[in-house]
C-alpha atoms as a PDB file:
ATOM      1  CA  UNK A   1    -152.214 -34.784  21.149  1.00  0.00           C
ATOM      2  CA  UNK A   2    -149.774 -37.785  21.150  1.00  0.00           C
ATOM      3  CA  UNK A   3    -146.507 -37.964  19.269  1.00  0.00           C
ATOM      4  CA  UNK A   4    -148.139 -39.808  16.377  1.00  0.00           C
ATOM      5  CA  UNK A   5    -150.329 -37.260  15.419  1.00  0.00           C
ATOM      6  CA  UNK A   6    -147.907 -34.347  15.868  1.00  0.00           C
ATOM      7  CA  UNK A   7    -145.814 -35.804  13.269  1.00  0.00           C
ATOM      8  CA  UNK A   8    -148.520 -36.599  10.768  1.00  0.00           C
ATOM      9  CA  UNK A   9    -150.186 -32.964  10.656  1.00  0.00           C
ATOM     10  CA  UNK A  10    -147.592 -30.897   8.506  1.00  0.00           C
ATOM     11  CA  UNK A  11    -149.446 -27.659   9.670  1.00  0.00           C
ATOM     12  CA  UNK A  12    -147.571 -28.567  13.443  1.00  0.00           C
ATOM     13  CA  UNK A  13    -144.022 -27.865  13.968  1.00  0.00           C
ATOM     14  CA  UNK A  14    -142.455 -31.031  15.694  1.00  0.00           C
ATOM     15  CA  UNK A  15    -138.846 -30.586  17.161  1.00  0.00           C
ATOM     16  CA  UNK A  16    -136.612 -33.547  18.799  1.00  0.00           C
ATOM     17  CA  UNK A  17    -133.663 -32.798  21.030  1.00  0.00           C
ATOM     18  CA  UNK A  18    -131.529 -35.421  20.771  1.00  0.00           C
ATOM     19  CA  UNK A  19    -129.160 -36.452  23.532  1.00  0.00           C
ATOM     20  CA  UNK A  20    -126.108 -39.625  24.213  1.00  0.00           C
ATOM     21  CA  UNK A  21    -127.729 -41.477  27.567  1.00  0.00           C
ATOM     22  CA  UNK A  22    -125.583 -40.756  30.590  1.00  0.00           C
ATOM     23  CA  UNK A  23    -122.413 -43.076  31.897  1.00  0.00           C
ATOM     24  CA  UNK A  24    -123.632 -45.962  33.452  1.00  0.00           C
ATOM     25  CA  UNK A  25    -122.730 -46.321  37.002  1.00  0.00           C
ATOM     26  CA  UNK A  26    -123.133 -42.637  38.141  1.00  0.00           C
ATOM     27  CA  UNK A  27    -125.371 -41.703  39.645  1.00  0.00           C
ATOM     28  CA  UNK A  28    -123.925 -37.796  38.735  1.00  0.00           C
ATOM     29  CA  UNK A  29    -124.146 -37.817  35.356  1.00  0.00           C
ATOM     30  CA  UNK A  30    -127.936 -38.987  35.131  1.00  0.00           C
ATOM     31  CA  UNK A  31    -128.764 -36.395  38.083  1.00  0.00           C
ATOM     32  CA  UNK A  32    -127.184 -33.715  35.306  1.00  0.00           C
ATOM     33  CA  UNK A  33    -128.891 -34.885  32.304  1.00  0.00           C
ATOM     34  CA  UNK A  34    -132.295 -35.064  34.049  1.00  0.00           C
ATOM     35  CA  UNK A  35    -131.458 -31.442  34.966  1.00  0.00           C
ATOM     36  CA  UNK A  36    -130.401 -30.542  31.740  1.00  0.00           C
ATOM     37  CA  UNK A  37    -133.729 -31.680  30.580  1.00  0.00           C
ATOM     38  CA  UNK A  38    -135.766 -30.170  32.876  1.00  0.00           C
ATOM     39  CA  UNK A  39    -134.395 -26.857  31.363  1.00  0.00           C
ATOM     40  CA  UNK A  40    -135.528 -27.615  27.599  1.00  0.00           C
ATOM     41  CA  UNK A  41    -138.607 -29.554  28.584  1.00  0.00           C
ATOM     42  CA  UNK A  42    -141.258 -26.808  27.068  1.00  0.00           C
ATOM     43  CA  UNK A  43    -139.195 -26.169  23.794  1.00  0.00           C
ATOM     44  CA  UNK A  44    -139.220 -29.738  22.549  1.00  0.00           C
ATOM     45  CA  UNK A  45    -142.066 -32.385  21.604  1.00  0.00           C
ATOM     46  CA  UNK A  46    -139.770 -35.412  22.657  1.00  0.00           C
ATOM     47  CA  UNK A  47    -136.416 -36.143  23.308  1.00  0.00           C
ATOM     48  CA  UNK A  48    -134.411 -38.816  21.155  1.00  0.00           C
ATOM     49  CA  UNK A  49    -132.212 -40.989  22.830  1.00  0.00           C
ATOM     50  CA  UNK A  50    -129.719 -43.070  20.644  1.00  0.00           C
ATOM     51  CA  UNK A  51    -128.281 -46.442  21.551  1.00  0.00           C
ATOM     52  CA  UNK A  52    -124.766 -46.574  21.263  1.00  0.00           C
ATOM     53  CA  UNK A  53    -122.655 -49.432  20.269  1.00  0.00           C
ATOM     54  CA  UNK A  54    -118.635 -49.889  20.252  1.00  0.00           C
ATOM     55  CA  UNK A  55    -118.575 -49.785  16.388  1.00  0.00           C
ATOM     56  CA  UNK A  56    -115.817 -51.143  14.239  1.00  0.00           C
ATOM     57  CA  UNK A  57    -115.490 -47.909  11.880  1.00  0.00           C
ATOM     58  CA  UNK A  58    -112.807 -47.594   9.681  1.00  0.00           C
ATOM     59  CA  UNK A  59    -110.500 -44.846  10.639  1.00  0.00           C
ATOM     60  CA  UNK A  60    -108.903 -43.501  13.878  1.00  0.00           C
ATOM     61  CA  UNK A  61    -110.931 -43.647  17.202  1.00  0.00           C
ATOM     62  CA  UNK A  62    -111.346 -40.480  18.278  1.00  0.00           C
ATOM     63  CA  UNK A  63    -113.286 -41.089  21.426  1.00  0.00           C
ATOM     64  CA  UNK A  64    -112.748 -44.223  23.990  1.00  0.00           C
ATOM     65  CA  UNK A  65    -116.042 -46.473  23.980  1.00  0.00           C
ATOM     66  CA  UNK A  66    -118.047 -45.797  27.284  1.00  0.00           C
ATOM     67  CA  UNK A  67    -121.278 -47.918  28.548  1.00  0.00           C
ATOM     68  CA  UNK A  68    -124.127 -45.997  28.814  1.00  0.00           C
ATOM     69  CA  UNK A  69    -127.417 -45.960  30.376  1.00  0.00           C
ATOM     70  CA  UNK A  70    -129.867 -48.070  28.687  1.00  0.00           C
ATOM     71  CA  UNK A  71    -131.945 -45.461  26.668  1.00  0.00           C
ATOM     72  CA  UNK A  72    -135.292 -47.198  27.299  1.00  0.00           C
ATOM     73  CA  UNK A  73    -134.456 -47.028  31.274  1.00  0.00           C
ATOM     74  CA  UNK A  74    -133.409 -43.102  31.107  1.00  0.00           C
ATOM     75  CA  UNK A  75    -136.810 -42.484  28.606  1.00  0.00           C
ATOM     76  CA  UNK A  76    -139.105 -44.137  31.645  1.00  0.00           C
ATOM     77  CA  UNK A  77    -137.403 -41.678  33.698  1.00  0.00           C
ATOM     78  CA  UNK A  78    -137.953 -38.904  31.309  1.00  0.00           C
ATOM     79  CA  UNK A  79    -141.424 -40.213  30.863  1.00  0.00           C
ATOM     80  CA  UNK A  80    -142.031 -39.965  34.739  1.00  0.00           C
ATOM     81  CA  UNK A  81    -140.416 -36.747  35.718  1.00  0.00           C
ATOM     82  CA  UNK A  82    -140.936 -34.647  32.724  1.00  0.00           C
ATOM     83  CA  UNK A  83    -144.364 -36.126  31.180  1.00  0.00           C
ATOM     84  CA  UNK A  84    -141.968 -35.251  27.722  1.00  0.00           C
ATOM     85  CA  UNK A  85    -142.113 -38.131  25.000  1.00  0.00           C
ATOM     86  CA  UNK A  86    -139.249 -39.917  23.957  1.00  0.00           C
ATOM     87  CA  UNK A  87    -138.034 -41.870  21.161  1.00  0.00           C
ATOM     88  CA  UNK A  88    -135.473 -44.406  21.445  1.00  0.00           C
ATOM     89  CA  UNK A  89    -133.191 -45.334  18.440  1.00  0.00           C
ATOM     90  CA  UNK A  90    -133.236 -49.291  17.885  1.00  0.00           C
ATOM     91  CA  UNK A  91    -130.186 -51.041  16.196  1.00  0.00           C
ATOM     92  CA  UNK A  92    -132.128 -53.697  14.925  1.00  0.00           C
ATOM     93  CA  UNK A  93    -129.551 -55.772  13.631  1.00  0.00           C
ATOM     94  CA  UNK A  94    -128.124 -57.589  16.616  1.00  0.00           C
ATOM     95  CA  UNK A  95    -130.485 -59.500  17.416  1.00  0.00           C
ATOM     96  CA  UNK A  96    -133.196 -61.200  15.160  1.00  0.00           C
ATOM     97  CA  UNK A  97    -136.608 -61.315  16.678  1.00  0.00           C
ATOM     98  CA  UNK A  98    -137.384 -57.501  17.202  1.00  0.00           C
ATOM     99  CA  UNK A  99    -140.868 -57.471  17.985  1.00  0.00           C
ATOM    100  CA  UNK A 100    -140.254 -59.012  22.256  1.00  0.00           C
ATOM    101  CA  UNK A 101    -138.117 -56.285  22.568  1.00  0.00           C
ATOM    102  CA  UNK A 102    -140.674 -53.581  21.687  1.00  0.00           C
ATOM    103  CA  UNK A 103    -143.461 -54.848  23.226  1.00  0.00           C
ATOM    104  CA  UNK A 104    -141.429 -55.139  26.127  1.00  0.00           C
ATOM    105  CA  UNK A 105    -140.201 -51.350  25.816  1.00  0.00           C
ATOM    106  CA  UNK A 106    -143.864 -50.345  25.262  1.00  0.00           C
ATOM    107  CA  UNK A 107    -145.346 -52.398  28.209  1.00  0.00           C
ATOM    108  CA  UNK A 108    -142.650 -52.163  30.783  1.00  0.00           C
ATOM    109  CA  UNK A 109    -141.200 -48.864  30.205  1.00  0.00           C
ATOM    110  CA  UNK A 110    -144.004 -46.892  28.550  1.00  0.00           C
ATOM    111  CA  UNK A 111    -142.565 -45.798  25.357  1.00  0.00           C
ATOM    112  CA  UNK A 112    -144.092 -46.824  22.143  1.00  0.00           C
ATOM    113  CA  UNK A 113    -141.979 -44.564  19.667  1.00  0.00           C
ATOM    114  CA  UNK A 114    -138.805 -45.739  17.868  1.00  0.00           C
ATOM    115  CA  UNK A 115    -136.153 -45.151  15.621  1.00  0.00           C
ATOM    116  CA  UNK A 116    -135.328 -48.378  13.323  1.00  0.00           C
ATOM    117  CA  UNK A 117    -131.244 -48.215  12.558  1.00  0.00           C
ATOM    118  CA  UNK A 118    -129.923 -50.769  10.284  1.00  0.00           C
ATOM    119  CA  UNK A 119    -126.014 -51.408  10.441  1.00  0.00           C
ATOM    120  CA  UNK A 120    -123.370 -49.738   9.614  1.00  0.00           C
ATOM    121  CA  UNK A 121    -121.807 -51.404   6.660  1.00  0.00           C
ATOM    122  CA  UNK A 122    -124.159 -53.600   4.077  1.00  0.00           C
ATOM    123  CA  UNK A 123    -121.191 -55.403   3.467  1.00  0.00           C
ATOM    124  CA  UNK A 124    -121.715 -56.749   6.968  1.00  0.00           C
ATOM    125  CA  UNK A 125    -123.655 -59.822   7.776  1.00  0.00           C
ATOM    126  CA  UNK A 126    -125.781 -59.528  10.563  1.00  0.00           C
ATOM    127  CA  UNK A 127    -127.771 -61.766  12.743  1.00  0.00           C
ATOM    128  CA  UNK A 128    -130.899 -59.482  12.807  1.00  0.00           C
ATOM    129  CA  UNK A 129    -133.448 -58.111  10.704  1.00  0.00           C
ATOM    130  CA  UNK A 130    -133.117 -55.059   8.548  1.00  0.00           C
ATOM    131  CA  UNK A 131    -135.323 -51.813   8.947  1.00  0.00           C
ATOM    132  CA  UNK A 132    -137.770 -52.901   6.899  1.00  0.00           C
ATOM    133  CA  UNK A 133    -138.144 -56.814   8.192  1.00  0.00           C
ATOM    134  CA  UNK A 134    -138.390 -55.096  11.557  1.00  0.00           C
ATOM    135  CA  UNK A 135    -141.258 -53.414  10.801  1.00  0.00           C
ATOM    136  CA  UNK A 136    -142.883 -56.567   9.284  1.00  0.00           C
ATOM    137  CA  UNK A 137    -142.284 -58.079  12.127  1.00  0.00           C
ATOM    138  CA  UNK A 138    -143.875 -55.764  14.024  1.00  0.00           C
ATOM    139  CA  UNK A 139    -146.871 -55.150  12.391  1.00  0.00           C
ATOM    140  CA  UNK A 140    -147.076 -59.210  12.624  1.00  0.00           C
ATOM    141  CA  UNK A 141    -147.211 -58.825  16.179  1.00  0.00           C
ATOM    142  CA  UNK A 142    -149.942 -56.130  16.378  1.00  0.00           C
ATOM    143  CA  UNK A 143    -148.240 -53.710  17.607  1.00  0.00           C
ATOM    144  CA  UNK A 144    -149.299 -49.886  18.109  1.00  0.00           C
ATOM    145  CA  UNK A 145    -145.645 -48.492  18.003  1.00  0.00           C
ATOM    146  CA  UNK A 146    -144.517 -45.526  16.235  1.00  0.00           C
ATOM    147  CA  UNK A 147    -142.081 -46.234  13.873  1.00  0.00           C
ATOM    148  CA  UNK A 148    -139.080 -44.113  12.052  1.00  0.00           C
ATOM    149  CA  UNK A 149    -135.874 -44.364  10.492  1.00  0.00           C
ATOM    150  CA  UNK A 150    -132.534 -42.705   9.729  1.00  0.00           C
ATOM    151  CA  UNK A 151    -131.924 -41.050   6.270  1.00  0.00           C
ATOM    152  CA  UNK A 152    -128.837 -39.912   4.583  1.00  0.00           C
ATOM    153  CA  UNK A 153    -129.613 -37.296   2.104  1.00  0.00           C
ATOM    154  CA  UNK A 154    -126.372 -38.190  -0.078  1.00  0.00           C
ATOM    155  CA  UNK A 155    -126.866 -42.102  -0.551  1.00  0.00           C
ATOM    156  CA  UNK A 156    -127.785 -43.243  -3.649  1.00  0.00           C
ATOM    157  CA  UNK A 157    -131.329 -44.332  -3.852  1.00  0.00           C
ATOM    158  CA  UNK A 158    -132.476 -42.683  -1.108  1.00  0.00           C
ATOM    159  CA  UNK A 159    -135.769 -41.284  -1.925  1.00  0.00           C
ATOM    160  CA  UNK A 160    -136.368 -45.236  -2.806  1.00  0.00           C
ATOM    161  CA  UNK A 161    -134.960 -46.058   0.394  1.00  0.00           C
ATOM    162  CA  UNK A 162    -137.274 -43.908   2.027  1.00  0.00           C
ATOM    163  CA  UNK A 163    -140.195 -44.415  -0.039  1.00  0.00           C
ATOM    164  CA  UNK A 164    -140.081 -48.679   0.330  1.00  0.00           C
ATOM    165  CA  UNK A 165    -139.895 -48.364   4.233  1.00  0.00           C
ATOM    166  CA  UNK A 166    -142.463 -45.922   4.358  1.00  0.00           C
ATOM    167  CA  UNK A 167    -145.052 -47.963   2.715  1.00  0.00           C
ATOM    168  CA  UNK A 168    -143.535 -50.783   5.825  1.00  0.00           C
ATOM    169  CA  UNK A 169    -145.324 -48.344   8.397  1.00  0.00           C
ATOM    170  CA  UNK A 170    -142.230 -45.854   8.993  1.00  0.00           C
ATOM    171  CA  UNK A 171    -144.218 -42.476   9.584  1.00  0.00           C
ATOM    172  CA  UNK A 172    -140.696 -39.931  10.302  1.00  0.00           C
ATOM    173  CA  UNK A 173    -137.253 -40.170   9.263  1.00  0.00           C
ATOM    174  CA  UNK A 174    -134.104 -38.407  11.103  1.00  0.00           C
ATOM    175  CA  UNK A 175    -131.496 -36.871   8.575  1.00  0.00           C
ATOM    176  CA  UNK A 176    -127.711 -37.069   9.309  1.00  0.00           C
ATOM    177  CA  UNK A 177    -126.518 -33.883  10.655  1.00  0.00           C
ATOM    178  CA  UNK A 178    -126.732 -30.945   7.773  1.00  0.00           C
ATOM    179  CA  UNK A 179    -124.086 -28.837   6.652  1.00  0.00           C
ATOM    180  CA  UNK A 180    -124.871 -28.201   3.201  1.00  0.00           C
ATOM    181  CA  UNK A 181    -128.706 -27.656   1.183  1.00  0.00           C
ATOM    182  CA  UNK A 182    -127.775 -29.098  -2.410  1.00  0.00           C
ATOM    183  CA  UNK A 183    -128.648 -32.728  -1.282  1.00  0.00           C
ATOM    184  CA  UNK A 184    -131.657 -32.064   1.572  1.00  0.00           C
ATOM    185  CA  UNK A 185    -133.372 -29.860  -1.002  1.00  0.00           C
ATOM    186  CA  UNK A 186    -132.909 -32.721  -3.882  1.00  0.00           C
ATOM    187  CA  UNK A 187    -134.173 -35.118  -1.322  1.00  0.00           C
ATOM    188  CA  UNK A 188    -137.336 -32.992  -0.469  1.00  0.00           C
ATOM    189  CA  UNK A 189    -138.522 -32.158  -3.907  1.00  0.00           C
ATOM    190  CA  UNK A 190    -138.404 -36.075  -4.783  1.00  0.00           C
ATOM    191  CA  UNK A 191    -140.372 -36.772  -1.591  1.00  0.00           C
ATOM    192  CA  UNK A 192    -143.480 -35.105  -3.261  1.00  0.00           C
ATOM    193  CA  UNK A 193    -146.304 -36.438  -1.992  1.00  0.00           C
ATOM    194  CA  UNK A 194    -144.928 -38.592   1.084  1.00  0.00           C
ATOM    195  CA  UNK A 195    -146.817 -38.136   4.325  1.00  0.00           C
ATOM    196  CA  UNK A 196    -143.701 -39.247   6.584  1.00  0.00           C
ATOM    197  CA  UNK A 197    -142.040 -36.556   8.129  1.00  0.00           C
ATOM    198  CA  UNK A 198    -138.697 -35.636   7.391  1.00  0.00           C
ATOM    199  CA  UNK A 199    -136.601 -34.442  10.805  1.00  0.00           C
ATOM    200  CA  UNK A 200    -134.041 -32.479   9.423  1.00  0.00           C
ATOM    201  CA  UNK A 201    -130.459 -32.545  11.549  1.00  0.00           C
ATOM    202  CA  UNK A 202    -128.422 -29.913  13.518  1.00  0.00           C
ATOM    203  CA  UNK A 203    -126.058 -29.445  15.714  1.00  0.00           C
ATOM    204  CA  UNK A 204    -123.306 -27.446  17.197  1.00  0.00           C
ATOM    205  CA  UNK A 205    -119.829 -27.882  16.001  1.00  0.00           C
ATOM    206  CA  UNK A 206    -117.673 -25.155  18.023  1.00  0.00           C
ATOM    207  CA  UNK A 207    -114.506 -26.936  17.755  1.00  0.00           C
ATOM    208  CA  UNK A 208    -112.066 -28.804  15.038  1.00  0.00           C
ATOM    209  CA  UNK A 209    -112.320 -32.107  17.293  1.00  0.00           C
ATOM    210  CA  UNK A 210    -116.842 -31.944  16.881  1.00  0.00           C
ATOM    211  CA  UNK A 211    -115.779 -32.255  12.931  1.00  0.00           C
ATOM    212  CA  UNK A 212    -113.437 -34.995  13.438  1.00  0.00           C
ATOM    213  CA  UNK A 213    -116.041 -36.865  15.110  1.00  0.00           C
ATOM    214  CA  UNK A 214    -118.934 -36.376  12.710  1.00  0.00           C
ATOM    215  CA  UNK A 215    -116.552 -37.862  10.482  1.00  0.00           C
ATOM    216  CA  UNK A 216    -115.859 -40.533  11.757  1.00  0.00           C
ATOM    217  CA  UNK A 217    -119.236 -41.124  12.698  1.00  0.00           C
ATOM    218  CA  UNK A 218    -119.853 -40.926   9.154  1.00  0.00           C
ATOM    219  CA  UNK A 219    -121.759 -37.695   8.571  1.00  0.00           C
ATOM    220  CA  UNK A 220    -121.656 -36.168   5.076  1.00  0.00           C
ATOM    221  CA  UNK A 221    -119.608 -33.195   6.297  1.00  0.00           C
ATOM    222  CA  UNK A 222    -117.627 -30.385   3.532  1.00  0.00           C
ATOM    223  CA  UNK A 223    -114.286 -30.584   3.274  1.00  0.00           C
ATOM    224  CA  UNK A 224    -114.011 -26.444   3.902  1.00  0.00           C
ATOM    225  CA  UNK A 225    -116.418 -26.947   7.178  1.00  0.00           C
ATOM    226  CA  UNK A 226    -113.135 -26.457   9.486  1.00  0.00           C
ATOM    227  CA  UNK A 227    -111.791 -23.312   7.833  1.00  0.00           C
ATOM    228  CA  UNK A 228    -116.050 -21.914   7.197  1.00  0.00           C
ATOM    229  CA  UNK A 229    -116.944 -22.218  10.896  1.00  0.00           C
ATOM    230  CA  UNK A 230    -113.874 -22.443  12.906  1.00  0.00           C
ATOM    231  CA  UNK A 231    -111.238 -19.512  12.330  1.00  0.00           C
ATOM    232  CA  UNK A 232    -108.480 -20.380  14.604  1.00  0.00           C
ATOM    233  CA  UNK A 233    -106.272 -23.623  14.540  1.00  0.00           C
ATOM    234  CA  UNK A 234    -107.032 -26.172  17.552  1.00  0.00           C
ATOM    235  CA  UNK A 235    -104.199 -24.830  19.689  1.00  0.00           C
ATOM    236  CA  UNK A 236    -105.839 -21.480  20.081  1.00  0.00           C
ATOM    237  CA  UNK A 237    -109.214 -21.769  20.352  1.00  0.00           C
ATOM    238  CA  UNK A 238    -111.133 -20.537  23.436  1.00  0.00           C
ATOM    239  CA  UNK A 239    -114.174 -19.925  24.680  1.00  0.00           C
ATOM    240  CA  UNK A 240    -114.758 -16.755  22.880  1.00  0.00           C
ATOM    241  CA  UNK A 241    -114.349 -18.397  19.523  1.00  0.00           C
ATOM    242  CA  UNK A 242    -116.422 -21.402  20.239  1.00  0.00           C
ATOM    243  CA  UNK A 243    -119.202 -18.698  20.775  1.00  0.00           C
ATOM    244  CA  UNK A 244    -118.124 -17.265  17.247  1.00  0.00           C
ATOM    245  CA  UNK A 245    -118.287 -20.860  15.456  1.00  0.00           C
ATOM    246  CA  UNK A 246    -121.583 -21.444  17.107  1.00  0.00           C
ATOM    247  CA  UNK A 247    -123.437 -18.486  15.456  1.00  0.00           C
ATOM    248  CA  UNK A 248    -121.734 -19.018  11.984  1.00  0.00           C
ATOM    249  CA  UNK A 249    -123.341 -22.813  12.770  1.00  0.00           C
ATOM    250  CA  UNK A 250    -126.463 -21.806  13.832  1.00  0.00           C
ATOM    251  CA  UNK A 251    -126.232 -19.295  10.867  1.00  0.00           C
ATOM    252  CA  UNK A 252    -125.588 -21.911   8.649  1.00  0.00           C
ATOM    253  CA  UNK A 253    -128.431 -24.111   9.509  1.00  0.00           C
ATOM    254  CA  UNK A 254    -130.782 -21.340   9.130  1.00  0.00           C
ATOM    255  CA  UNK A 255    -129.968 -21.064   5.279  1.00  0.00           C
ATOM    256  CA  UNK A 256    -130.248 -24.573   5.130  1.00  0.00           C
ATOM    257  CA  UNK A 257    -133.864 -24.154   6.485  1.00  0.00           C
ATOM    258  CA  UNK A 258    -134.605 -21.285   4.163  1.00  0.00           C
ATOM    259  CA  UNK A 259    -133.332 -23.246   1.065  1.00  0.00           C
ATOM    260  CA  UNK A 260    -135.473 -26.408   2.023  1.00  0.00           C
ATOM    261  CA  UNK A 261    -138.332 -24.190   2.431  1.00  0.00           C
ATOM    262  CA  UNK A 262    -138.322 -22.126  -0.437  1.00  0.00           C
ATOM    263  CA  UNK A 263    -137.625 -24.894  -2.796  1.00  0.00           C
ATOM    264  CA  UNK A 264    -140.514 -27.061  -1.382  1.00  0.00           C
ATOM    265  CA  UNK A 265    -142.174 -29.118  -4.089  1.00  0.00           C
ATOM    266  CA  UNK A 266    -145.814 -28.924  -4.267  1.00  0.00           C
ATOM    267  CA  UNK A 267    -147.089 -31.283  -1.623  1.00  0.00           C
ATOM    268  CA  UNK A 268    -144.314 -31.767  -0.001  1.00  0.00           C
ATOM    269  CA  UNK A 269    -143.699 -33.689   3.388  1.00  0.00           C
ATOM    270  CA  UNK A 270    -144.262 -32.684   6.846  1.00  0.00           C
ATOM    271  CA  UNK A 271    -140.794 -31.628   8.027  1.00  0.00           C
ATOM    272  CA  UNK A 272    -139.440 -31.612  11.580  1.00  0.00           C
ATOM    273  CA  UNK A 273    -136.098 -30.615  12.651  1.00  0.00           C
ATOM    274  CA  UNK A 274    -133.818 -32.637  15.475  1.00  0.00           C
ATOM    275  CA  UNK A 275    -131.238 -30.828  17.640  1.00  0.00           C
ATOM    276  CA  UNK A 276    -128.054 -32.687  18.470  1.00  0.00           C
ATOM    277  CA  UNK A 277    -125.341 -32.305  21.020  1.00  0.00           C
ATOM    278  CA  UNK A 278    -122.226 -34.489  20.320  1.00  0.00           C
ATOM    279  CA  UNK A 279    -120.385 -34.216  23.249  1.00  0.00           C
ATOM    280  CA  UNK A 280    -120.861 -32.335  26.533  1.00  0.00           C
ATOM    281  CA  UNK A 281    -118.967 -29.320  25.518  1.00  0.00           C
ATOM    282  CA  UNK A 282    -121.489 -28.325  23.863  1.00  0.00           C
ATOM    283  CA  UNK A 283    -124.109 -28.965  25.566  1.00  0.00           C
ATOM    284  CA  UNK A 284    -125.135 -25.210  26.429  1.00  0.00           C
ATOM    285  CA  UNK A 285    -124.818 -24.408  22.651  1.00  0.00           C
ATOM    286  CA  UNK A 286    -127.497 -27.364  21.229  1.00  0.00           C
ATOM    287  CA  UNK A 287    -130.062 -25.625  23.895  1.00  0.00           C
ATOM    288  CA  UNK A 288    -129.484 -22.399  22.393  1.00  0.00           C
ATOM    289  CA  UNK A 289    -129.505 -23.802  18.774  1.00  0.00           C
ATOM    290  CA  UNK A 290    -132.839 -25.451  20.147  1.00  0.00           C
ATOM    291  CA  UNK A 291    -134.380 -22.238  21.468  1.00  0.00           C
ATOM    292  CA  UNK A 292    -133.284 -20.259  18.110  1.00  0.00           C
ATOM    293  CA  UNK A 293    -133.442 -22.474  15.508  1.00  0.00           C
ATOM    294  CA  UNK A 294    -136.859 -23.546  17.057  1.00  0.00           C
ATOM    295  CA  UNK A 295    -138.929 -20.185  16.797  1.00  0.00           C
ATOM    296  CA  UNK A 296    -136.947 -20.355  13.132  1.00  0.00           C
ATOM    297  CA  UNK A 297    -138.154 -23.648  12.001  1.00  0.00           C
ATOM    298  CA  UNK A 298    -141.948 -23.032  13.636  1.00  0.00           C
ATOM    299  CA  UNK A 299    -142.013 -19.113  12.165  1.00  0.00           C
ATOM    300  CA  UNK A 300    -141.146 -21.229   8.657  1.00  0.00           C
ATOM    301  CA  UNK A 301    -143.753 -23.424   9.153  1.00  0.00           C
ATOM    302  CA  UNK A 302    -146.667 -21.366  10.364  1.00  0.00           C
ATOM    303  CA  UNK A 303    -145.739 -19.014   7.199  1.00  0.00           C
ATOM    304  CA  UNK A 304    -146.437 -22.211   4.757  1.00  0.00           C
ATOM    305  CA  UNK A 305    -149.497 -23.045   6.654  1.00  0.00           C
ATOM    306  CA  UNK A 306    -150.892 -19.472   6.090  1.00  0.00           C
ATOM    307  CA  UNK A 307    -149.746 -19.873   2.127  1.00  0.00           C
ATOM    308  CA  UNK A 308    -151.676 -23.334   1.694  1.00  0.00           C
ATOM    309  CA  UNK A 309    -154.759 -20.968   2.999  1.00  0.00           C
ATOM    310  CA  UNK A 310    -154.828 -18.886   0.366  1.00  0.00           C
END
């Protein structure tokens, strides 16, 4: 069964691991995440690969910009090696014909499954095409690609948001990372009726600099998170309580998935769920969020399958 149809039967659970693309230039770094890969290869149904741009954010830098791989270049790899699907996020609004670029990734490099970003500020003018234009553009062009998007639960408008570009083609949507269920659940219930899946976010914060960085990056993240998850000031954390902050995280995103699911609406969308890792560190941690949260999520969704039976 291909990607596509994974993601349109709600009775199948669908899980993304998402990962940055290697350094470019070493030849290391892409030998360890192929091996990293290779170890999570039967828990997930495709990895996601994100492009990353130096962005202007507002606020202090708390990382230094570093080129990376190409992420349609490492998925042909992935593709190759692993036989694993892979979806590459697009920032569609650098450039302003879309479509050449797709067909290329689809006919060069095998991969016909995408996520559509917009840009970062709307206050921004940009030379290319929003989500939704993109996917105009490529349904002009007849192409078979698999389309998604990004969603942020806490925006205004966003079951609009996510309803217009749906009925554009867009058959999944990615959540930011979760740390609360007030908003998801809201979201959810308004999505009655919507056949795009919803790919609900985690990942691993084990440390007061992982927080930092979500927030910079944007994510709708509690202002308590630090002192909920992490019990010890930066200067002493160690090992031992990064492994204590990871299972009040993975804790955390379990109640999340219990809330979502026991406040479903009556025909409510598919959902997914998308593991992140945000930095290296914590690498080890996302595949063990993956292999928990994952017999979780399915357990949740093979339960509601046997419920609609009945």
């Amino acid at each position: 069964m291909d990607l596509k149809a994974k993601i349109q039967n709600p009775h199948i659970p669908v899980s993304f691991f998402e990962m940055v693309p290697p350094p470019a230039g070493k030849p290391e770094s892409l030998h360890s995440a192929m091996a990293e890969i290779a170890k999570i290869k039967g828990l997930v149904d495709a990895i996601n690969l994100p492009e990353i741009h130096d962005e202007a954010r507002g606020g202090d830098r708390t990382f230094k910009f570093v080129e990376r791989i190409e992420p349609r270049i490492l998925g042909a790899k992935i593709r190759q090696e692993f036989n694993l699907d892979v979806v590459i996020n697009r920032c569609v609004v650098y450039h302003a014909d879309q479509a050449p670029w797709i067909q290329e990734t689809q006919d060069k490099f095998g991969i016909s499954n995408f996520v559509l970003v917009g840009g970062e500020s709307s206050e921004v003018k940009y030379p290319g095409p929003s989500v939704i234009e993109t996917a105009r553009q490529v349904r002009a062009a007849g192409l078979h690609a698999t389309l998604g998007g990004i969603s942020i639960p806490s925006r205004a408008h966003e079951v609009d948001r996510i309803r217009r570009k749906a009925a554009e083609g867009l058959s999944f949507f990615t959540t930011q990372v979760l740390f609360d269920s007030n908003d998801i659940v809201w979201l959810i219930q308004r999505l009655n009726g919507l056949e795009a899946r919803i790919f609900l976010s985690f990942a691993p914060v084990t440390h007061h600099r992982d927080i930092e960085f979500l927030r910079w990056l944007g994510a709708d993240v509690p202002a308590d998170l630090d002192r909920f998850l992490i019990s010890k000031p930066p200067s002493e954390t160690s090992s031992h309580h990064a492994g204590e902050a990871f299972e009040r995280c993975l804790n955390l995103a379990q109640r999340i998935l219990m809330d979502v699911f026991d406040n479903l609406p009556p025909d409510p969308p598919p959902l997914g769920i998308n593991i992140e890792h945000i930095n290296r560190r914590n690498l080890n941690f996302a595949v063990k969020m993956l292999e928990r949260l994952g017999t979780f999520y399915s357990n949740l969704v093979a339960a509601r399958s046997r419920a609609s039976l009945v």
